[in-house]
N, C-alpha and C. Protein backbone atom coordinates (compact mmCIF):
# COMPACT_ATOMS: atom_id res chain seq x y z
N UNK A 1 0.85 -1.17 0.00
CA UNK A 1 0.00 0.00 0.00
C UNK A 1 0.90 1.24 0.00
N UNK A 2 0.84 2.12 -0.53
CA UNK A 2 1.27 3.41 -0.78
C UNK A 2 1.18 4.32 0.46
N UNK A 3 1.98 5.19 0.32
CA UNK A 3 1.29 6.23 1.49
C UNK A 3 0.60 6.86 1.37
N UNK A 4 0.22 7.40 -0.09
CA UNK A 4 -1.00 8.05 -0.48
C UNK A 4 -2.34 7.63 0.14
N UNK A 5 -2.42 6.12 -0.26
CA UNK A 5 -2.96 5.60 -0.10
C UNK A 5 -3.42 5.27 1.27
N UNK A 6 -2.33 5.27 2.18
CA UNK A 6 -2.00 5.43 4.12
C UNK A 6 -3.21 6.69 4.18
N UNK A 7 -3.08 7.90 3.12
CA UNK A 7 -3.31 8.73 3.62
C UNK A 7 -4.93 9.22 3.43
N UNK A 8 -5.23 8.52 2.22
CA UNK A 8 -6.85 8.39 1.95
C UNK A 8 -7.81 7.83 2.92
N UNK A 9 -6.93 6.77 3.26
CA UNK A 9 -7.78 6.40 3.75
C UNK A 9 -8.32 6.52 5.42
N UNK A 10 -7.46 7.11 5.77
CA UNK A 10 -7.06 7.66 7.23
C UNK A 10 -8.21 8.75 7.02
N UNK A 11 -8.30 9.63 5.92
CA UNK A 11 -8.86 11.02 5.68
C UNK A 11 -10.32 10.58 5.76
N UNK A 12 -10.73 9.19 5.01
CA UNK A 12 -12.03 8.59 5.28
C UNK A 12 -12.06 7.93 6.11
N UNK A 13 -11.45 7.18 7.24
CA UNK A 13 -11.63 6.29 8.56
C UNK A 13 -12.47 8.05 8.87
N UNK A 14 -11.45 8.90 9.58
CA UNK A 14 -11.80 10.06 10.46
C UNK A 14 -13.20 10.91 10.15
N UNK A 15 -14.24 10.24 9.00
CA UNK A 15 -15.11 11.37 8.75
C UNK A 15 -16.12 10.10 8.19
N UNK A 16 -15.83 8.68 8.80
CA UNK A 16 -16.97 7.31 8.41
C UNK A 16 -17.64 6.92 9.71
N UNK A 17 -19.13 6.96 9.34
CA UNK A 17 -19.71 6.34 10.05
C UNK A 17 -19.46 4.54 10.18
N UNK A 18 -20.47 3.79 10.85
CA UNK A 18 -20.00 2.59 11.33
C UNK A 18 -20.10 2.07 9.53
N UNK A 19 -20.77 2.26 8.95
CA UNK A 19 -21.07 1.21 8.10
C UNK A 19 -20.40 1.47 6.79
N UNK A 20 -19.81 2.67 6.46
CA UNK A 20 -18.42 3.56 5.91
C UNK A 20 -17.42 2.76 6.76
N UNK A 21 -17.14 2.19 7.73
CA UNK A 21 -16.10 1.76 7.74
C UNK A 21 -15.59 0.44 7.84
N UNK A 22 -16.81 -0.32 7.23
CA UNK A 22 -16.47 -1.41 6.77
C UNK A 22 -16.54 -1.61 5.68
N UNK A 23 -16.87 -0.68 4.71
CA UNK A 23 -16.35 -0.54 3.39
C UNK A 23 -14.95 -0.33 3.18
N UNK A 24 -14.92 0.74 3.87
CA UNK A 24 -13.20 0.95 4.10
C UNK A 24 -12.16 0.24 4.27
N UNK A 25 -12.80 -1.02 5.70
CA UNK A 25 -11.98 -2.11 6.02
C UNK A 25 -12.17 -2.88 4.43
N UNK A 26 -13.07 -3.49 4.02
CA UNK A 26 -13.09 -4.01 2.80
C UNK A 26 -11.80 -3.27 1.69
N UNK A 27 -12.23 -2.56 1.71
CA UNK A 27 -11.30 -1.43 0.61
C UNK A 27 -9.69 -1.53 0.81
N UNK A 28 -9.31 -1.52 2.32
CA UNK A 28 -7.88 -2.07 2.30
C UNK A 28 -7.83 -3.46 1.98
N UNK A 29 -8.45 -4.34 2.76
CA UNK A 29 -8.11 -5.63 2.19
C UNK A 29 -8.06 -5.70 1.36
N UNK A 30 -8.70 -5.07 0.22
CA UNK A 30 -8.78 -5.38 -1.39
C UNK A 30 -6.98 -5.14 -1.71
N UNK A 31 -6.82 -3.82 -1.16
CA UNK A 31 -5.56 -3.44 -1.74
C UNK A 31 -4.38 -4.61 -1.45
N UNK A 32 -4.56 -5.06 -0.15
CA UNK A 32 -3.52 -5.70 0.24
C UNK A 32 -3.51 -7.23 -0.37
N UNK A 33 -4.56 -7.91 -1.19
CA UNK A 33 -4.98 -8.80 -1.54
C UNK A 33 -3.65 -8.04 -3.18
N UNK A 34 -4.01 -7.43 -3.52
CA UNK A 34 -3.68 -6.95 -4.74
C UNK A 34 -2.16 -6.94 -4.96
N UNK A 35 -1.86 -6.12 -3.79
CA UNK A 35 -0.44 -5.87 -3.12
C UNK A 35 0.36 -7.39 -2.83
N UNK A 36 -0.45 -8.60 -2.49
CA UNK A 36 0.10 -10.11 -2.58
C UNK A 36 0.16 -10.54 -3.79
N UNK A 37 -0.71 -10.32 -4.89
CA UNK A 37 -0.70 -10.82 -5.92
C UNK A 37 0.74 -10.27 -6.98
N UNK A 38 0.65 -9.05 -6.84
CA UNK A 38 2.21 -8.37 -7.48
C UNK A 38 3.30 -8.87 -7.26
N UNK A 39 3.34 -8.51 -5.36
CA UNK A 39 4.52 -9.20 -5.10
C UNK A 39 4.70 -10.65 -5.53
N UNK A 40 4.29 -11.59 -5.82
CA UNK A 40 3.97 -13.06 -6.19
C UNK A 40 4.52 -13.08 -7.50
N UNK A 41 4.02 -12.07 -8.27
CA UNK A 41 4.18 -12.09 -10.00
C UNK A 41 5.34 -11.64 -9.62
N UNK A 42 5.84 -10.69 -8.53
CA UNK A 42 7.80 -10.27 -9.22
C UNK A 42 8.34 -11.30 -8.34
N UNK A 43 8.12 -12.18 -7.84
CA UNK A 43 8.98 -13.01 -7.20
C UNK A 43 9.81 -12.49 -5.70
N UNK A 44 8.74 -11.52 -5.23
CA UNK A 44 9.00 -11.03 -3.70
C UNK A 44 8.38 -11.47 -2.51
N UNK A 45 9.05 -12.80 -2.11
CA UNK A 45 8.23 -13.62 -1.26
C UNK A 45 8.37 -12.74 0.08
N UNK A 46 9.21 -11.82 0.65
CA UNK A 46 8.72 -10.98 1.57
C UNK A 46 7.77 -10.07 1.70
N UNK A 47 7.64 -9.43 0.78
CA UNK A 47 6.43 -8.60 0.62
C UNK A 47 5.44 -9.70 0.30
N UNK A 48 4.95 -10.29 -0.11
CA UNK A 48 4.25 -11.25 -0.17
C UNK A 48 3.23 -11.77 0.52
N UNK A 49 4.83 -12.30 1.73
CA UNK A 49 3.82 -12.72 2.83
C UNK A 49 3.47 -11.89 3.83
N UNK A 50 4.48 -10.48 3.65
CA UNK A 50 4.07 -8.91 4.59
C UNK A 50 2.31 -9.20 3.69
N UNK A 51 2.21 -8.79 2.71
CA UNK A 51 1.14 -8.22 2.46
C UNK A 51 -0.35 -9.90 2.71
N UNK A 52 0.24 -10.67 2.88
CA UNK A 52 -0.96 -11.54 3.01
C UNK A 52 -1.10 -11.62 4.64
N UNK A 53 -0.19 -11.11 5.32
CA UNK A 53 -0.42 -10.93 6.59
C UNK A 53 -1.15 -10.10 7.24
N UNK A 54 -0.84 -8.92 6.13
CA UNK A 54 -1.73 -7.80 6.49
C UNK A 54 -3.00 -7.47 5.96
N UNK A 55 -3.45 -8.45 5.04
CA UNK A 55 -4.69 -9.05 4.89
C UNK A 55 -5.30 -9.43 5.89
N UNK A 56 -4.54 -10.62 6.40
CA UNK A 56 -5.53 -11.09 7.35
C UNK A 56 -5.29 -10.82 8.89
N UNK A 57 -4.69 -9.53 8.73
CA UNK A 57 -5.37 -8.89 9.94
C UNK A 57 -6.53 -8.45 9.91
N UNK A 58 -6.71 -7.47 8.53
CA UNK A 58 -8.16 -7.02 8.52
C UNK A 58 -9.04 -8.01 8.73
N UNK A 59 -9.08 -9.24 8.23
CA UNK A 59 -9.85 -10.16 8.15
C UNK A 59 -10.16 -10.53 9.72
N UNK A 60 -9.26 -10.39 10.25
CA UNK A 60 -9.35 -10.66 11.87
C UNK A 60 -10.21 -9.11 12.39
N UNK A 61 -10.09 -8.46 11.73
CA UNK A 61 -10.50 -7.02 12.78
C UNK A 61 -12.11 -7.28 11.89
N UNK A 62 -12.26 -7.17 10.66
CA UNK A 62 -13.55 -7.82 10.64
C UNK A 62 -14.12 -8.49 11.12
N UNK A 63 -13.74 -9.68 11.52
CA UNK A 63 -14.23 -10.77 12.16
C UNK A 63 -14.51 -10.52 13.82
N UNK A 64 -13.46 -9.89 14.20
CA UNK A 64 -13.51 -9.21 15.55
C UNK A 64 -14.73 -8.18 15.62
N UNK A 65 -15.03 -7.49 14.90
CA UNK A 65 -16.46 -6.56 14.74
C UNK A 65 -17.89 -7.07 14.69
N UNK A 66 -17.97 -8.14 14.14
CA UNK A 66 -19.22 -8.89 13.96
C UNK A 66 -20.18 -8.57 15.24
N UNK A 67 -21.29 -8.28 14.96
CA UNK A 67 -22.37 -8.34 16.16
C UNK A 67 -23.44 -9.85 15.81
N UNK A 68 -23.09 -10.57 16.95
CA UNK A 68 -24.26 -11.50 16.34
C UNK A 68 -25.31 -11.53 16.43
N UNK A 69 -25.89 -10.47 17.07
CA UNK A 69 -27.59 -10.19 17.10
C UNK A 69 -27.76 -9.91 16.16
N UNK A 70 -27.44 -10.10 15.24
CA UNK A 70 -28.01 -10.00 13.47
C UNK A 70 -27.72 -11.15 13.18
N UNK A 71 -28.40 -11.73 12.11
CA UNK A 71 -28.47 -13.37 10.89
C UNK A 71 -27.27 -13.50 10.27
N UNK A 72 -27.20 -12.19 9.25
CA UNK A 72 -26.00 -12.30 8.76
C UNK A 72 -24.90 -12.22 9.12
N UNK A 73 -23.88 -11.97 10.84
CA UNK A 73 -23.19 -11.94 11.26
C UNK A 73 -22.48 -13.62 11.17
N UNK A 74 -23.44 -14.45 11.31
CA UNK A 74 -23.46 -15.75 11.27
C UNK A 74 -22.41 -16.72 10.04
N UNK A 75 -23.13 -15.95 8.98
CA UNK A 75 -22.95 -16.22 7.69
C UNK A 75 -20.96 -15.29 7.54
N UNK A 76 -21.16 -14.43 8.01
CA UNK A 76 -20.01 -13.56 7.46
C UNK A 76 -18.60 -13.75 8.37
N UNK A 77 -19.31 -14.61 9.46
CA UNK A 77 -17.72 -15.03 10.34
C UNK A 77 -17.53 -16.30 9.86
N UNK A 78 -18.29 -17.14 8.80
CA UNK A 78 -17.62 -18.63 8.58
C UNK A 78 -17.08 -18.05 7.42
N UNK A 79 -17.29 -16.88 6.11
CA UNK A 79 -16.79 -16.46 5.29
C UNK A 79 -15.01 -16.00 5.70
N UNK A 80 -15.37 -15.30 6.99
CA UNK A 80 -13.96 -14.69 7.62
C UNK A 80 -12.95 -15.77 7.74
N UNK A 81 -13.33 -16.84 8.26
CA UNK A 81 -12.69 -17.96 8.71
C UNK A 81 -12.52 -18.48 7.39
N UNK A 82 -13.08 -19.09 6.87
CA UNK A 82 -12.65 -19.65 5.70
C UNK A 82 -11.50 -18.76 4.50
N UNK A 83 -11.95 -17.74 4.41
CA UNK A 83 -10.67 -16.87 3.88
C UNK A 83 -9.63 -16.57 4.32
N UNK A 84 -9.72 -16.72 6.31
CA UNK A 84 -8.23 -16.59 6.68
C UNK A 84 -7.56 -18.46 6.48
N UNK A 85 -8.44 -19.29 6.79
CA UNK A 85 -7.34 -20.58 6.65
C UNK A 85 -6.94 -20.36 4.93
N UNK A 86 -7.53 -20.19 4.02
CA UNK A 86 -7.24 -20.48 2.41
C UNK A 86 -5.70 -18.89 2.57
N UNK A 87 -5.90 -18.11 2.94
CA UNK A 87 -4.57 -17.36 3.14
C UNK A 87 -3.18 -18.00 3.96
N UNK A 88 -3.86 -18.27 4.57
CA UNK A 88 -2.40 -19.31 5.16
C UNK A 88 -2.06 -20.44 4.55
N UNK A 89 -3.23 -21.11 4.09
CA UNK A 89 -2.14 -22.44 3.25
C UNK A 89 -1.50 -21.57 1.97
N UNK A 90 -2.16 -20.53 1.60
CA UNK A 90 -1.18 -19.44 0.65
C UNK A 90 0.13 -19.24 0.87
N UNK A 91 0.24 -18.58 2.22
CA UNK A 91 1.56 -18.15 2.59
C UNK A 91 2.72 -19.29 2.84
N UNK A 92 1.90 -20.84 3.23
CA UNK A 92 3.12 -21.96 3.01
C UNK A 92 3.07 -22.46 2.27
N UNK A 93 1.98 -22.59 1.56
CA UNK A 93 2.60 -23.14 -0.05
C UNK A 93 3.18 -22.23 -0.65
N UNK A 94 3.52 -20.75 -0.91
CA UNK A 94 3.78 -20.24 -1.31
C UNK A 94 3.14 -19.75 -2.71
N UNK A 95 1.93 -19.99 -3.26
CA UNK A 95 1.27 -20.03 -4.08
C UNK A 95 -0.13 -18.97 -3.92
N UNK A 96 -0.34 -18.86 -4.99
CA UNK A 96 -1.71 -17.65 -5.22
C UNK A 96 -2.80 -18.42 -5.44
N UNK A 97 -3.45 -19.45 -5.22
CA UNK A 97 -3.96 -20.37 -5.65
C UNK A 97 -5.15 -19.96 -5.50
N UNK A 98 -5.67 -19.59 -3.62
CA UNK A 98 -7.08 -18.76 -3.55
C UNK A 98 -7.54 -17.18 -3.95
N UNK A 99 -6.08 -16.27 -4.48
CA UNK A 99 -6.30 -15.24 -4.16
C UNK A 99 -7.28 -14.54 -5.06
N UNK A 100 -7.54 -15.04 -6.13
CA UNK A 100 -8.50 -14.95 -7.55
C UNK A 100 -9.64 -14.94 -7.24
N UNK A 101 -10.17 -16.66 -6.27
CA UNK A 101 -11.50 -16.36 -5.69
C UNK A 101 -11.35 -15.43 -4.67
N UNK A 102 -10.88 -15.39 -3.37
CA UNK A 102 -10.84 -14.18 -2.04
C UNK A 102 -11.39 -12.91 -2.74
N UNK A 103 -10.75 -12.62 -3.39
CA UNK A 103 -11.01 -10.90 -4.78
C UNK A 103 -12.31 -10.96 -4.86
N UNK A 104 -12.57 -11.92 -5.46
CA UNK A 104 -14.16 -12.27 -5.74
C UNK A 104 -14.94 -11.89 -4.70
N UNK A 105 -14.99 -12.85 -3.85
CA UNK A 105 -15.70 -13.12 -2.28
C UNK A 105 -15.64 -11.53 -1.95
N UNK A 106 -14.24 -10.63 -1.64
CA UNK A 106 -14.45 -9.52 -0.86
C UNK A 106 -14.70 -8.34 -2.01
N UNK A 107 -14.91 -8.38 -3.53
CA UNK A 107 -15.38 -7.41 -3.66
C UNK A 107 -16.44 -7.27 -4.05
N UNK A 108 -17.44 -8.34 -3.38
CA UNK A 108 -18.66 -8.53 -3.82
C UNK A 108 -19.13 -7.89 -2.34
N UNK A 109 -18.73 -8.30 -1.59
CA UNK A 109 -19.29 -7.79 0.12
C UNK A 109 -18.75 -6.69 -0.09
N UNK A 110 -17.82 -6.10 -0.75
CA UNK A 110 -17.40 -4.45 -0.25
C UNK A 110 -18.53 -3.61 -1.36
N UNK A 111 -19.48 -4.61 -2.52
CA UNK A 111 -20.09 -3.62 -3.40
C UNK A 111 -21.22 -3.87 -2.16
N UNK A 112 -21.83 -5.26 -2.14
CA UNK A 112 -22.81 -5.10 -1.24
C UNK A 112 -22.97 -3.95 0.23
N UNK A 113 -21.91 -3.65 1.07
CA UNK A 113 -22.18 -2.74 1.97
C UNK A 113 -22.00 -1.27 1.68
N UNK A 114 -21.21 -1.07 0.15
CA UNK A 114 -21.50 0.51 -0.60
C UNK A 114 -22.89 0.59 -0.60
N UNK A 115 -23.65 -0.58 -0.76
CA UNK A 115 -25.16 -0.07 -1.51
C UNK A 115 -26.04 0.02 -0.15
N UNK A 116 -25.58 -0.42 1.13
CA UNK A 116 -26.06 -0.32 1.99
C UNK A 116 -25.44 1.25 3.19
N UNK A 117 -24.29 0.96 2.66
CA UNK A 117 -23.92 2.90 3.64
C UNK A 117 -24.35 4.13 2.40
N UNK A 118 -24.82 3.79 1.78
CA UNK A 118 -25.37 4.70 0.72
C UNK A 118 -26.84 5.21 1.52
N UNK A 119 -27.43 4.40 2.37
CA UNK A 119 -28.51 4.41 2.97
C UNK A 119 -28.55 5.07 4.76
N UNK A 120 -27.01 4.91 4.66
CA UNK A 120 -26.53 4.83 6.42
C UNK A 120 -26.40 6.44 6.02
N UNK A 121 -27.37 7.06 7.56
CA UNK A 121 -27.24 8.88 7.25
C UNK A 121 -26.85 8.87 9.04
N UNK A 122 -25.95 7.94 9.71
CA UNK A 122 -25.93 8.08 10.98
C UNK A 122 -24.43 9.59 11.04
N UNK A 123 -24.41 9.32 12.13
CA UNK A 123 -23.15 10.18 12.15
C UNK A 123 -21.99 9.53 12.27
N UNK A 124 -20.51 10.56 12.17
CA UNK A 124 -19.14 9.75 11.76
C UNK A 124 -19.01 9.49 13.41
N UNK A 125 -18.05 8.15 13.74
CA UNK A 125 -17.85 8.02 14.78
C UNK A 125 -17.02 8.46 15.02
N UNK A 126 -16.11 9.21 14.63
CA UNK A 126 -14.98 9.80 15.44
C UNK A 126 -15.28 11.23 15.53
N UNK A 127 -15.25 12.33 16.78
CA UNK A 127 -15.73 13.96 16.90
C UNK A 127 -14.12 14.84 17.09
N UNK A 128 -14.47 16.09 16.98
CA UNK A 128 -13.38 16.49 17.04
C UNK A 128 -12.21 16.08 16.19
N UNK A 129 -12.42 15.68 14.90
CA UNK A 129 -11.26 15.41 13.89
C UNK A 129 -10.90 17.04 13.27
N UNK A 130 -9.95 16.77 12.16
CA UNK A 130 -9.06 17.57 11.82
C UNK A 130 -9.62 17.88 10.85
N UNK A 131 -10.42 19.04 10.16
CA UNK A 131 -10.79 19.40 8.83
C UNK A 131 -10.04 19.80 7.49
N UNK A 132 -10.11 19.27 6.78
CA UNK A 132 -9.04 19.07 5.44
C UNK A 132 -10.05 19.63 4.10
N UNK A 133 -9.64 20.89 3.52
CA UNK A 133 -10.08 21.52 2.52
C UNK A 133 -8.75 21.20 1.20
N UNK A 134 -9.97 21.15 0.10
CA UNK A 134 -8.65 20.51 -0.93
C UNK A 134 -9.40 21.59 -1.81
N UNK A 135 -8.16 22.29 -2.46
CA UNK A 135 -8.59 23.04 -3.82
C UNK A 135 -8.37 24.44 -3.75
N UNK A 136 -8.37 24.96 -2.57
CA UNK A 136 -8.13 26.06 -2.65
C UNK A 136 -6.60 26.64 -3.28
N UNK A 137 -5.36 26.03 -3.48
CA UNK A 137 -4.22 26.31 -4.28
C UNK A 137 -3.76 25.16 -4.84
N UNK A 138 -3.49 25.43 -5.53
CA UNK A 138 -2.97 24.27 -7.23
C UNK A 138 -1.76 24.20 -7.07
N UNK A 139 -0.94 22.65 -7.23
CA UNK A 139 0.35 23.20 -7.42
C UNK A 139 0.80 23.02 -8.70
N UNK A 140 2.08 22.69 -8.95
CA UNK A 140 2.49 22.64 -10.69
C UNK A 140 2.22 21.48 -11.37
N UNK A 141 1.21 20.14 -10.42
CA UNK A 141 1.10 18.92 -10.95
C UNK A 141 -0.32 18.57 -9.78
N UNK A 142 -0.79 19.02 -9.08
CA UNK A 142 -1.91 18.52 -7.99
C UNK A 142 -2.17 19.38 -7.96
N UNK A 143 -3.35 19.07 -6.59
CA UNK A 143 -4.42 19.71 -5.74
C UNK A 143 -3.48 19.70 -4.62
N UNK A 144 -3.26 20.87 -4.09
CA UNK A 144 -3.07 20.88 -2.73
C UNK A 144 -4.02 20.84 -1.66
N UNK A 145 -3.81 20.47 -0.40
CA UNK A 145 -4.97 20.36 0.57
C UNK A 145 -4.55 21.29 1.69
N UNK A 146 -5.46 21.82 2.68
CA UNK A 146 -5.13 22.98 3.96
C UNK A 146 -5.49 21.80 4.86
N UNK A 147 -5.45 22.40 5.60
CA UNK A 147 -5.74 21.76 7.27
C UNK A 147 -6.46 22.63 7.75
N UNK A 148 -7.44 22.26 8.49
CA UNK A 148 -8.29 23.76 9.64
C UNK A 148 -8.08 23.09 10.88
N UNK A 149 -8.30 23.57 12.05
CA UNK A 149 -9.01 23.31 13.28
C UNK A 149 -7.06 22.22 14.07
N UNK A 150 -6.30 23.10 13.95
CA UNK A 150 -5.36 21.68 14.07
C UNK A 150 -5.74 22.20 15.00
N UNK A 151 -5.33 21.22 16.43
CA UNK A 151 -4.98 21.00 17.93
C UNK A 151 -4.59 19.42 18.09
N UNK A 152 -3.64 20.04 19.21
CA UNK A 152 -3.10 18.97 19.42
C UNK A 152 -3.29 17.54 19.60
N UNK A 153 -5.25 17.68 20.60
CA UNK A 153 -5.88 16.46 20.95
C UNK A 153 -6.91 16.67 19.93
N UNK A 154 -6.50 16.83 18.72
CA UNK A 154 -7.86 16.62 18.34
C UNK A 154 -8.37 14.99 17.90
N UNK A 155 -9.41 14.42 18.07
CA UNK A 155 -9.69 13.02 17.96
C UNK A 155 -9.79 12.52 19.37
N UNK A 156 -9.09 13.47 20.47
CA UNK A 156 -9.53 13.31 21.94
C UNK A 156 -10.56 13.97 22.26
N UNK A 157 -11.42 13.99 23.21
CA UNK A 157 -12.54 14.80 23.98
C UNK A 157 -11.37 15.23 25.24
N UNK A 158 -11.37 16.00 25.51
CA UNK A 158 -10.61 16.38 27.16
C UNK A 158 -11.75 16.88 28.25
């Protein structure tokens, strides 16, 4: 993952409600799923297994989120489980074997909960974040972005 990319998505964690941020979680895994597959094609078995690791952390912090007073919580932690064992026999066989279907599997749940936080009008869970205006000065190749409201704790309540 890029730092750009570090940095997008940090910009959307800080301003997502609950159900924005399991799109989000979806949205990295995708990358890092992607990020295993490269490394694989150049023959970088460290990054490799960095990046299938850091897959299935998300997969763990998903799985760690589940509420089971809902039906489908049910359904979506044997999905979790089953995608983290098919990642590990990945990382010792050394082979891409599931990562084609996994892609599948998670970017079908990351379209399914877009079409559902499309509906979510709750508020962002994090208060007191850092406001970021983009556009107001151009540089010789981008958009530059400002900052408002810095303080030190901000993302704390004191």
């Amino acid at each position: 993952m890029t730092t750009e990319n570090k940095q997008i998505f940090t910009r959307r964690i800080a301003n997502a409600n609950r159900t924005q941020l399991v799109v989000i979680s979806y949205e990295i895994l995708l990358v890092y799923l992607d990020d295993a597959k490269r490394a694989y094609e150049e023959d970088n078995r460290q990054e490799f297994e960095r990046s299938i690791g850091l897959a299935r952390e998300c997969i763990g912090q998903l799985r760690a989120s589940l509420n089971f007073e809902y039906e489908p919580s049910k359904s979506l932690f044997s999905i979790y489980c089953f995608a983290d064992r098919e990642l590990a026999k990945d990382i010792f066989a050394r082979k891409t074997d599931n990562l084609a279907a996994l892609i599948s599997i998670f970017t079908k749940l990351h379209d399914a909960f877009d079409a559902i936080s499309a509906e979510d009008t709750s508020e962002p869970l994090m208060e007191n974040t850092q406001d970021v205006y983009a556009g107001f000065t151009y540089g010789r190749n981008d958009l530059n972005e400002s900052l408002a409201n810095y303080d030190a704790a901000r993302g704390y309540m004191i």
